[in-house]
N, C-alpha and C. Protein backbone atom coordinates (compact mmCIF):
# COMPACT_ATOMS: atom_id res chain seq x y z
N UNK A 1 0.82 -1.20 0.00
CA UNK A 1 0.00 0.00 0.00
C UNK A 1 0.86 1.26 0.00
N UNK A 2 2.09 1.06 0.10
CA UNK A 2 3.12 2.18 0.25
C UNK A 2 2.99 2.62 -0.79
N UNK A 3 3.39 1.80 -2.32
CA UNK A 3 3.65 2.06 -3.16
C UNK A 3 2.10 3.04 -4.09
N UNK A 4 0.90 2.76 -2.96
CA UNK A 4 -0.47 3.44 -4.17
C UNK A 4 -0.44 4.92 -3.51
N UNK A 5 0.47 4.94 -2.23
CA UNK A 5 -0.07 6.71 -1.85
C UNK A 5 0.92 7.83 -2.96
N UNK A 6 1.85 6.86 -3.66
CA UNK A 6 2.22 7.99 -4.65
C UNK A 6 0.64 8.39 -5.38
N UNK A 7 -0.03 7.72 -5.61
CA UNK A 7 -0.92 7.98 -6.85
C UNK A 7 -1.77 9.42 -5.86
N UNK A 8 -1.35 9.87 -4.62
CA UNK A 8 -2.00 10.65 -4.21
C UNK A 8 -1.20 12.27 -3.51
N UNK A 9 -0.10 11.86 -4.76
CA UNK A 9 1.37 12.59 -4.33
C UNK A 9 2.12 12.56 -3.29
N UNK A 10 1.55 11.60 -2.19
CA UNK A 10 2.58 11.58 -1.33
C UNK A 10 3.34 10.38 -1.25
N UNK A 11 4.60 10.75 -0.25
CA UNK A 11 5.72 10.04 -0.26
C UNK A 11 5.52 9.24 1.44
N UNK A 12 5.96 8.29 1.27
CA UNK A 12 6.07 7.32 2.82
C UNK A 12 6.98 7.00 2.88
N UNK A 13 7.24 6.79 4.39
CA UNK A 13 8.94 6.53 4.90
C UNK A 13 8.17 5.33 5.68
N UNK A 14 8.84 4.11 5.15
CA UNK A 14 8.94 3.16 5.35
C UNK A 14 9.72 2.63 7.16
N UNK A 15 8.85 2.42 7.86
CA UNK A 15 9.16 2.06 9.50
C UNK A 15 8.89 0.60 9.88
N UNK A 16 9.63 -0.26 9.61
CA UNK A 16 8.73 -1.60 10.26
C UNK A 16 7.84 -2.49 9.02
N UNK A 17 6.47 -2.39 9.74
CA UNK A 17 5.44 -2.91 9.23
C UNK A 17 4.82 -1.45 8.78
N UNK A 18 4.89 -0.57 8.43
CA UNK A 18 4.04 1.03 8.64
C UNK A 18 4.72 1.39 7.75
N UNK A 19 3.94 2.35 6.49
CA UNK A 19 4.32 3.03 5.62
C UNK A 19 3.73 4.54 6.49
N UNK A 20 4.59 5.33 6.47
CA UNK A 20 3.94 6.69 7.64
C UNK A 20 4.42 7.96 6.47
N UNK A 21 3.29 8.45 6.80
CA UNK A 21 3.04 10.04 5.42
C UNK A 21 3.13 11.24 7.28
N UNK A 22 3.94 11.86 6.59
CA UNK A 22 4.30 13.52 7.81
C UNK A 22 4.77 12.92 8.76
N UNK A 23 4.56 14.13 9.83
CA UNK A 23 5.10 14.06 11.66
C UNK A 23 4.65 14.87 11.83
N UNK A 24 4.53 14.69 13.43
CA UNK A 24 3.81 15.74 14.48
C UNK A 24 4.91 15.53 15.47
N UNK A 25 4.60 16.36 16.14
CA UNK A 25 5.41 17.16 17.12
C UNK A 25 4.78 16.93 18.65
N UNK A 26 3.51 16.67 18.91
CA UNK A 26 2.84 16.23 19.36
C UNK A 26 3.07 14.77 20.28
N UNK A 27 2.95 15.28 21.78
CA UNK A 27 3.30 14.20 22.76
C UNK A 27 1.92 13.33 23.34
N UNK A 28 0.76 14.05 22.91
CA UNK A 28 -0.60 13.21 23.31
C UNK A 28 -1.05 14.40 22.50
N UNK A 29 -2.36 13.16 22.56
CA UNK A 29 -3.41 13.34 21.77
C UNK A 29 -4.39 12.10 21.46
N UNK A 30 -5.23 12.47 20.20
CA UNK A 30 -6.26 11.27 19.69
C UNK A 30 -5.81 9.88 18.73
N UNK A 31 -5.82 8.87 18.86
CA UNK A 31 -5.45 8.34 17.29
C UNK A 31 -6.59 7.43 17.25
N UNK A 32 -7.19 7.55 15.30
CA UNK A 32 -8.00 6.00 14.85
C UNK A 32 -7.93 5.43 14.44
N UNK A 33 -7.93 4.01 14.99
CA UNK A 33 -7.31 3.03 14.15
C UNK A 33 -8.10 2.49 13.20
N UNK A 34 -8.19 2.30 12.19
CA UNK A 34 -8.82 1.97 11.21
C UNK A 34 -9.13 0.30 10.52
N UNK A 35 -9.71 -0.47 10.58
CA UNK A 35 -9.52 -2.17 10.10
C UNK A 35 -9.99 -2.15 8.90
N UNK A 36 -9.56 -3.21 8.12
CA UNK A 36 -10.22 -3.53 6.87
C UNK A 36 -9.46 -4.88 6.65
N UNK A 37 -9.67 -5.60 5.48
CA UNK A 37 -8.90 -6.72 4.51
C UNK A 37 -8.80 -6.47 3.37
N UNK A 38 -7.70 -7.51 3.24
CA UNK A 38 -6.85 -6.76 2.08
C UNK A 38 -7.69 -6.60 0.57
N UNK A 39 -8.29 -7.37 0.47
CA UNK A 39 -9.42 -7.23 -0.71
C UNK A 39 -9.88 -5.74 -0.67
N UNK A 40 -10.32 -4.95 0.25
CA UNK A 40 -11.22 -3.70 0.82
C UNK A 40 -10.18 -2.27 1.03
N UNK A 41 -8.82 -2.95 0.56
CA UNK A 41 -8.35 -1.69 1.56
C UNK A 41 -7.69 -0.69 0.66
N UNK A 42 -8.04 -0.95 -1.01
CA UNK A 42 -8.02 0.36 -1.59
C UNK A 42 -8.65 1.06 -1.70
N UNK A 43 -10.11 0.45 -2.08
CA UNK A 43 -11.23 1.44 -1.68
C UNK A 43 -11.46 1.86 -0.69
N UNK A 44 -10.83 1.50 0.37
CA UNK A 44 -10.79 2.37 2.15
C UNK A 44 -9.94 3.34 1.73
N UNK A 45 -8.92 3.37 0.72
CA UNK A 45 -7.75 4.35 0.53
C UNK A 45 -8.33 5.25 0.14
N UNK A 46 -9.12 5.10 -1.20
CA UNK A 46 -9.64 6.00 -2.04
C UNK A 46 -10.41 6.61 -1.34
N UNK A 47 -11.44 6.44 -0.42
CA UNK A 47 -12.36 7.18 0.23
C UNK A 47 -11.71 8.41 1.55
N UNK A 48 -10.64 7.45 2.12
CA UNK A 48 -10.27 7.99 3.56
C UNK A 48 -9.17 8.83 2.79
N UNK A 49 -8.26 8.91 2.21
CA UNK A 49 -6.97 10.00 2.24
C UNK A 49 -7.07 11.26 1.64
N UNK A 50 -8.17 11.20 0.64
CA UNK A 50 -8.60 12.64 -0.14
C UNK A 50 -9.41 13.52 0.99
N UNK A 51 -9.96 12.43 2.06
CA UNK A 51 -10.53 13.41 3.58
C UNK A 51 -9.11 13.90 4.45
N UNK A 52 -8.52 13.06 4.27
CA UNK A 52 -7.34 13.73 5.06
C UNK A 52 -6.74 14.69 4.76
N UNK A 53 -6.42 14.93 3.12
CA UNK A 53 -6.05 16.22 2.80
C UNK A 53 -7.10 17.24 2.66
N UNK A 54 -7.86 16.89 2.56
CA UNK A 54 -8.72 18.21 2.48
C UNK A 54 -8.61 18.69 3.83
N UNK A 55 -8.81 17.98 5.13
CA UNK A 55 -8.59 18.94 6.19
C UNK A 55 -7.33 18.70 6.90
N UNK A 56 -5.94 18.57 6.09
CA UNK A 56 -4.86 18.46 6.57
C UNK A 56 -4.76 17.94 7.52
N UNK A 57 -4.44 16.77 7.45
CA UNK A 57 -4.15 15.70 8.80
C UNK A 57 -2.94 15.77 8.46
N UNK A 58 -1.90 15.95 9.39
CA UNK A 58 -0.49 16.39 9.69
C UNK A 58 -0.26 14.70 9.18
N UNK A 59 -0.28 14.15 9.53
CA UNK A 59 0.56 12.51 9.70
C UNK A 59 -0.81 11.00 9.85
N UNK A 60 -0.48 9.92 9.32
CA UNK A 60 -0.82 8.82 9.54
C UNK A 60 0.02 8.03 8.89
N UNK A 61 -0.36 6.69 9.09
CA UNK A 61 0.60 5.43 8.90
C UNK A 61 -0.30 4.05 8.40
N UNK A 62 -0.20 3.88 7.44
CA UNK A 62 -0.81 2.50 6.87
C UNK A 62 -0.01 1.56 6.73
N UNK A 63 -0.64 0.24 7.04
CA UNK A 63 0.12 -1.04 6.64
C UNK A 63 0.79 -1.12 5.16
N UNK A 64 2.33 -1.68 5.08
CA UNK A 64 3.12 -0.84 3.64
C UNK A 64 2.47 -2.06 2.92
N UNK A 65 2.60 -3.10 3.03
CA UNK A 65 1.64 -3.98 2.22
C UNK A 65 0.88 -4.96 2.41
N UNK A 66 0.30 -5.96 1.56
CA UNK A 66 -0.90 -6.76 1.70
C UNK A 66 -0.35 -8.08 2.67
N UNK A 67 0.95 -8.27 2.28
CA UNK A 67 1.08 -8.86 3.85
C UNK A 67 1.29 -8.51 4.88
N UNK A 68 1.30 -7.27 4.49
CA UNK A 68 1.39 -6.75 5.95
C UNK A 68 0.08 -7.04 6.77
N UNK A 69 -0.60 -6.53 6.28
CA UNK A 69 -2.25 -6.25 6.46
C UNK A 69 -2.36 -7.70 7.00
N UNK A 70 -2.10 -8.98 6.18
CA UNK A 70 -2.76 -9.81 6.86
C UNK A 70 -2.12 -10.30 7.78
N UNK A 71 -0.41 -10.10 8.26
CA UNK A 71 -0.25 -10.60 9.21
C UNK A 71 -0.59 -9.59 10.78
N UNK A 72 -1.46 -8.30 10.26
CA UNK A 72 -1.62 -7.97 11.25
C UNK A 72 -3.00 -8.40 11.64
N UNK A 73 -3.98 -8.69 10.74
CA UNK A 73 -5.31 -8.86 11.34
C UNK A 73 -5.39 -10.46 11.48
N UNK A 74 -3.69 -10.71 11.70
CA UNK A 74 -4.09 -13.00 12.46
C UNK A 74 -3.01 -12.52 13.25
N UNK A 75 -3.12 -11.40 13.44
CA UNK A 75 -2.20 -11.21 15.04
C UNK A 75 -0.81 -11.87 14.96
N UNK A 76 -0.07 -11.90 13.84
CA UNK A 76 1.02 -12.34 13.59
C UNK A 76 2.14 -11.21 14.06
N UNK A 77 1.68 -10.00 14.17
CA UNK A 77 2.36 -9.03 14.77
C UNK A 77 2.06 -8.89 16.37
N UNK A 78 1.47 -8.90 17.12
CA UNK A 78 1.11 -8.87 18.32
C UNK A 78 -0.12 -8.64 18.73
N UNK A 79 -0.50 -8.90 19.85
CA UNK A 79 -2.09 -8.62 20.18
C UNK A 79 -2.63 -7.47 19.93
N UNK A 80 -1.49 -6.55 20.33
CA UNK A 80 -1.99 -5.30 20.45
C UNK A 80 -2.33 -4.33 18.71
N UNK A 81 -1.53 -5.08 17.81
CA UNK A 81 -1.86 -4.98 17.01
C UNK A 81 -2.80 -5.05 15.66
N UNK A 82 -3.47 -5.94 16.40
CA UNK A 82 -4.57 -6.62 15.43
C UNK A 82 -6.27 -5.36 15.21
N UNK A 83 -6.33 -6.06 14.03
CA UNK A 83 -7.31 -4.72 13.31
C UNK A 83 -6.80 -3.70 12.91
N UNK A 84 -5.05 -3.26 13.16
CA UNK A 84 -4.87 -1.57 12.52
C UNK A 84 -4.38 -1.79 11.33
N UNK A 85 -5.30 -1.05 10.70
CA UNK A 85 -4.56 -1.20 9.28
C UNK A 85 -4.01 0.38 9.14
N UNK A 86 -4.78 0.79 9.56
CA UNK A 86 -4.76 2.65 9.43
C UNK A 86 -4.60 3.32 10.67
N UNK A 87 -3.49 4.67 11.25
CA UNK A 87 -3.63 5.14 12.20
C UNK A 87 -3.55 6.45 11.92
């Protein structure tokens, strides 16, 4: 999924399992985590990131790819991880 946010001009820096667009500066605050499968999760793209720029969301982080995605929603990454596809 790293590779489709060019189609939306932006660039991701690759962390881990997380393709992450900006930074904040920011020590607390809100975050949502977002679920889907991998079948679903371009059209989650297409809908959710053109909202983000329109009201400038400084930063989020999507799973960089489709395995990623699924080894996070069989908890192959950790408990705490399961369901985020999007933060």
């Amino acid at each position: 999924y790293a590779s489709y946010l060019r189609s939306f001009a932006l660039e991701a820096e690759l962390r881990g399992p997380w393709a992450s667009v900006g930074k904040t500066d920011r020590i607390q605050g809100w975050k949502l985590h977002i679920s889907t499968i991998p079948g679903e999760a371009i059209q989650l793209l297409n809908c959710i990131i053109p909202c983000l720029l329109r009201h400038k969301v400084p930063c989020f982080k999507i799973a960089r790819d489709t395995m990623t995605l699924g080894y996070l929603n069989e908890g192959e990454l950790g408990r705490t991880q399961i369901g985020k596809f999007m933060t």
